[in-house]
Protein backbone atom coordinates (compact mmCIF):
# COMPACT_ATOMS: atom_id res chain seq x y z
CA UNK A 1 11.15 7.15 61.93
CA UNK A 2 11.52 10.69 60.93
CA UNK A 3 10.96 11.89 57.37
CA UNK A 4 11.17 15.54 56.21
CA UNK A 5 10.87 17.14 52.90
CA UNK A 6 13.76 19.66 52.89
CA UNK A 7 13.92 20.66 49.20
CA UNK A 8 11.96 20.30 46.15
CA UNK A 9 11.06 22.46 42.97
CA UNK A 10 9.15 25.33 43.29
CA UNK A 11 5.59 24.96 41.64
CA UNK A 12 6.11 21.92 40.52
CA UNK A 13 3.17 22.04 39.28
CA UNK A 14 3.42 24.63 36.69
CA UNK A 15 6.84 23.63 35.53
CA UNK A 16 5.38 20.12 34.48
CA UNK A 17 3.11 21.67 32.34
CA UNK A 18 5.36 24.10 31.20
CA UNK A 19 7.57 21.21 29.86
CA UNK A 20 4.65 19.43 28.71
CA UNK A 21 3.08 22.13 26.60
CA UNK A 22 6.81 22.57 25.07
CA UNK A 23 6.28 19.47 22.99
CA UNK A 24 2.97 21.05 21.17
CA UNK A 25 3.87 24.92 21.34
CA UNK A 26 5.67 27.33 18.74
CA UNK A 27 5.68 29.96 21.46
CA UNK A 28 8.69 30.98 23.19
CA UNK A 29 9.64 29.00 26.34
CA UNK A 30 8.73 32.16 28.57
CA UNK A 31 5.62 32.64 27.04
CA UNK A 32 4.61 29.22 27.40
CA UNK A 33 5.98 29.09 31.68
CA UNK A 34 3.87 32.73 32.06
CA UNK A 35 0.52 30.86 30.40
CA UNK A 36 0.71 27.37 32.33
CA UNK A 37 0.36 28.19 35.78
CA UNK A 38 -2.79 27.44 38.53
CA UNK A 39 -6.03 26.23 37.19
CA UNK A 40 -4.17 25.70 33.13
CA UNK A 41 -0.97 23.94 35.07
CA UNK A 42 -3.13 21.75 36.98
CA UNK A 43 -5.44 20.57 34.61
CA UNK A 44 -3.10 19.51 31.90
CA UNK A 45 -1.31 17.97 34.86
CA UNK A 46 -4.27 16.08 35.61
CA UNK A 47 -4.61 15.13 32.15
CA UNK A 48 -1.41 14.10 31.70
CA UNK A 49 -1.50 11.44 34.45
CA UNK A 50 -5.14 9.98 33.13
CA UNK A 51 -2.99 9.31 29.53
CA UNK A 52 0.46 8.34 31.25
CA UNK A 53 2.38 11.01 29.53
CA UNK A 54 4.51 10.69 32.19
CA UNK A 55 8.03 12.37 31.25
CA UNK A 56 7.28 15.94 31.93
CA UNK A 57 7.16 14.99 35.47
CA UNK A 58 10.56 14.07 35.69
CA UNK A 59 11.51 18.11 35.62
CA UNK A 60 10.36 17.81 39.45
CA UNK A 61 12.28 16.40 42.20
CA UNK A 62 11.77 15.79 45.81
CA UNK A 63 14.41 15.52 48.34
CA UNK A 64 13.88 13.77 52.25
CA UNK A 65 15.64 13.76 54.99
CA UNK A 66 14.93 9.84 56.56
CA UNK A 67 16.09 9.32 59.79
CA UNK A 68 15.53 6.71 62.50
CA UNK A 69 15.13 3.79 60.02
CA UNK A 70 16.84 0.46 59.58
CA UNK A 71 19.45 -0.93 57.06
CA UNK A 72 17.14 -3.13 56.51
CA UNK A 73 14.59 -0.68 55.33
CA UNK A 74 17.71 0.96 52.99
CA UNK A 75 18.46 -2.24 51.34
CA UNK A 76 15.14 -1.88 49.84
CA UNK A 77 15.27 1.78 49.58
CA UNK A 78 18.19 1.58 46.76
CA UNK A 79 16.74 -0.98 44.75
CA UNK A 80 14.29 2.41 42.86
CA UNK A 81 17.07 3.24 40.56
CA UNK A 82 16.20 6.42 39.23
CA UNK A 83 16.81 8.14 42.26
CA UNK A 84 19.96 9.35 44.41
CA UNK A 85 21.28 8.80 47.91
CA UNK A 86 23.45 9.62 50.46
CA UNK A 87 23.91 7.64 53.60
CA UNK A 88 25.63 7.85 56.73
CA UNK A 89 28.18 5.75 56.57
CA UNK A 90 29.38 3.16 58.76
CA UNK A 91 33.06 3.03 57.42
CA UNK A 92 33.58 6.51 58.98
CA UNK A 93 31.06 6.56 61.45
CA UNK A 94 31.27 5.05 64.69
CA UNK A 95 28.26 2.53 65.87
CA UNK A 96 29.39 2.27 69.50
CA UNK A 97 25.83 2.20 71.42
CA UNK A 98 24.29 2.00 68.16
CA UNK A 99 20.34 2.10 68.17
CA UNK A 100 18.17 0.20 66.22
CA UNK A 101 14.92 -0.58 64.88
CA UNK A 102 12.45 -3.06 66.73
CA UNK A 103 9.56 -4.83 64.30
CA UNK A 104 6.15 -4.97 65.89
CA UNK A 105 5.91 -8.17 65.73
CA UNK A 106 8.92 -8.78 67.90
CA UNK A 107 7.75 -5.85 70.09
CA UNK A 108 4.20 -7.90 70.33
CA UNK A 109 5.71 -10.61 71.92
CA UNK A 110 7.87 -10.35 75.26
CA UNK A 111 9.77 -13.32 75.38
CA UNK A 112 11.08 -12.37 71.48
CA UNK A 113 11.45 -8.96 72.57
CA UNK A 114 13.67 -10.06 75.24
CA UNK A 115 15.64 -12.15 73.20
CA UNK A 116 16.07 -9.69 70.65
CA UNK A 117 17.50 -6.49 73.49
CA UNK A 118 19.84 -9.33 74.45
CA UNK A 119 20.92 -10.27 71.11
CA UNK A 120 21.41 -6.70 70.09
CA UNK A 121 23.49 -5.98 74.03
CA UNK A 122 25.95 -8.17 72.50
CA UNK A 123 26.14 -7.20 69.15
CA UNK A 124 26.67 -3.75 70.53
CA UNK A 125 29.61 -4.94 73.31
CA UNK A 126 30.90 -7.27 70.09
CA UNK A 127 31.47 -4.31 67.69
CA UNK A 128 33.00 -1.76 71.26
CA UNK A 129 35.84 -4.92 71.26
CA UNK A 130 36.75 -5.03 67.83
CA UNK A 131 36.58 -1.27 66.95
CA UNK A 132 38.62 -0.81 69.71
CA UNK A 133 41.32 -3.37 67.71
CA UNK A 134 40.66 -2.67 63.88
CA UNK A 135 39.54 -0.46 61.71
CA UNK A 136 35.17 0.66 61.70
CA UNK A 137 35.02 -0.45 58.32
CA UNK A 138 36.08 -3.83 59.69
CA UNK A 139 34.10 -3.58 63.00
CA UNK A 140 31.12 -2.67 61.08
CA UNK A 141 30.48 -6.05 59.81
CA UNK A 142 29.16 -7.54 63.31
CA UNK A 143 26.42 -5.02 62.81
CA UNK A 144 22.78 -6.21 62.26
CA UNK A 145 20.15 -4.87 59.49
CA UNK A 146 17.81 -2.84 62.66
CA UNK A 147 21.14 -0.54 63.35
CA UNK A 148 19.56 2.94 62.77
CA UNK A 149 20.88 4.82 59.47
CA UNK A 150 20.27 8.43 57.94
CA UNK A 151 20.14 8.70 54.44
CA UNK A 152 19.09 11.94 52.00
CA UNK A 153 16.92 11.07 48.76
CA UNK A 154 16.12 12.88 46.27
CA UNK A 155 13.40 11.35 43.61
CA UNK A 156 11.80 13.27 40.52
CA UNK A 157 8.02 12.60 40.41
CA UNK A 158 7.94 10.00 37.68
CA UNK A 159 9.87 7.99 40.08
CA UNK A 160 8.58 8.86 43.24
CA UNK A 161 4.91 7.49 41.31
CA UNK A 162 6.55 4.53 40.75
CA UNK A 163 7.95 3.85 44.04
CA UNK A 164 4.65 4.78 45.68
CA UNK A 165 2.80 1.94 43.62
CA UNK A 166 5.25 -0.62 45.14
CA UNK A 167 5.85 0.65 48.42
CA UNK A 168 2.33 1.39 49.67
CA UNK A 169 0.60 -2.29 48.89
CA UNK A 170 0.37 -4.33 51.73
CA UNK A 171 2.51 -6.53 50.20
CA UNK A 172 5.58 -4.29 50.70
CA UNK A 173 8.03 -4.97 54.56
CA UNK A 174 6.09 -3.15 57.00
CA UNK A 175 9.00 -0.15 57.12
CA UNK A 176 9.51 0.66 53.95
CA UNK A 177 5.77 1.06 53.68
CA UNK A 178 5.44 3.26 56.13
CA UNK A 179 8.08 5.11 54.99
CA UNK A 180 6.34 5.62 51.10
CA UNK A 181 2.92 6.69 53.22
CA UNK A 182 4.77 9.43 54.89
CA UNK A 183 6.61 10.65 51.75
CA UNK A 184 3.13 10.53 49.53
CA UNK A 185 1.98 12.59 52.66
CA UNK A 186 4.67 15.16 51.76
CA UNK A 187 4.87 15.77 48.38
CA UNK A 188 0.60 15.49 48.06
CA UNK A 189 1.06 18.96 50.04
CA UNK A 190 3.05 20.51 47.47
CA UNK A 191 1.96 18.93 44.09
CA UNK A 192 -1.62 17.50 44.97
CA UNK A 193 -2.96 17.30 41.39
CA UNK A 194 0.42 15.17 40.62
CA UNK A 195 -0.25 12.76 43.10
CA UNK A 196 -3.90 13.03 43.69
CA UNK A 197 -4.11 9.14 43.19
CA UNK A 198 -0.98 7.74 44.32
CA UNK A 199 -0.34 4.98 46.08
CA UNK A 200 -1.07 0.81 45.79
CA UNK A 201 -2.15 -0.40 41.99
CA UNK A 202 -5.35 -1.11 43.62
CA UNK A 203 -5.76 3.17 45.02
CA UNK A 204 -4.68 4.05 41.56
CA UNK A 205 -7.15 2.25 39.36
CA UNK A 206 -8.86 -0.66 40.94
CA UNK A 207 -6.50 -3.43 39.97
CA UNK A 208 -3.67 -5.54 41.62
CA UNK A 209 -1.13 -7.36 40.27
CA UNK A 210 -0.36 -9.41 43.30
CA UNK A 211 -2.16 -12.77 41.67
CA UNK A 212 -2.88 -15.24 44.39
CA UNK A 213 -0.90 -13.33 47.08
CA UNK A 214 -3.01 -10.33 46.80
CA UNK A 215 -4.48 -8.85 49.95
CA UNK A 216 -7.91 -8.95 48.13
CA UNK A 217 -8.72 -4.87 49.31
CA UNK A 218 -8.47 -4.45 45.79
CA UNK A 219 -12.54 -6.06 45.80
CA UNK A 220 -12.79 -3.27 47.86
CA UNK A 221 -11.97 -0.44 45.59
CA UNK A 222 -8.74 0.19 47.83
CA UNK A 223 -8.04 2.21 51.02
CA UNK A 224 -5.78 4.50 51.58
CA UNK A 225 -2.96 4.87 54.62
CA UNK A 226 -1.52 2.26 56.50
């Protein structure tokens, strides 16, 4: 998997409070951006996030570059709404030789793991054969959920807060949670106070919402990482 942050809004941190202290200002707009910036930006940032005031975040964006992950893993990925994509796509693109994604669990056990490089050996001749008769778009439905896909996102921070809650708990597929660790990893460089305390329910205040299928390191006050 290889995740980089190739865009994103310069001080993101100051233009969140600069949006913020709109609402409650009769000052002029530049006025306000020249006054909200460093130690004023962050801590009306800060106290922002405490009250969940969170719409003046949503004047920030993030954009990745993802590579080296599964469909399966972009199945998920699409499901956080407020966000937009662009994927490599397999309609156009040819798959011949296609790599693809191997879950520990299958790379734990040798017999599976066998199973599964032989399994995807003929997935891989299968889809040679019939691209080679129709059409890719055609061809492309042999292909499994590991194949390897590329995909651009860009997220504001409202959302990006949201998808970290879901996709860092334990609870979330293996992938995609590492995935949401690396991208927290990203943007805490460039907007720490923002995400300061991002991450699973239980990292952000304590709690889970998981019921009976809860990991229970919410007793523990939370960890953070994978």
């Amino acid at each position: 998997m290889k995740v980089e942050l190739i865009r994103w809004t310069p001080e993101p941190e100051d233009t969140i409070a600069a949006a913020a202290r709109l609402c409650y200002s009769s000052a002029d707009i530049a006025r306000i951006v020249e006054r909200m910036q460093a130690d004023k930006a962050r801590d009306l940032v800060r106290k922002l996030a405490e009250m969940g005031h969170y719409s003046p975040f949503e004047h920030v964006s993030f954009t990745f570059a993802i590579e080296g992950v599964s469909r399966a893993l972009t199945h998920q990925l699409v499901r956080h709404r407020i966000a937009s994509y662009s994927q490599k796509s397999q309609r156009y693109v040819g798959e011949e030789g296609f790599a693809y994604v191997v879950p520990p669990s299958i790379r734990a056990n040798p017999r599976a793991l066998a199973q599964y490089k032989q399994i995807m050996a003929e997935l891989q001749q299968g889809y040679a054969q019939l691209a080679a008769m129709v059409d890719k778009e055609d061809a492309r439905y042999v292909l499994p959920n590991a194949c390897h896909t590329s995909i651009i996102v860009t997220m504001n921070c409202r959302s990006l807060l949201n998808f970290f809650e879901r996709r860092c708990c334990t609870r979330a597929q293996w992938e995609i949670r590492q995935l949401a660790w690396k991208m927290l990893a990203l943007v805490r460089e460039k907007a720490p106070t923002v995400f300061a305390r991002a991450g699973a329910r239980c990292d952000i205040d304590g709690t889970c919402p998981e019921g009976d299928m809860s990991c229970g390191r919410w007793l523990k006050g939370g960890r953070r990482g994978v």
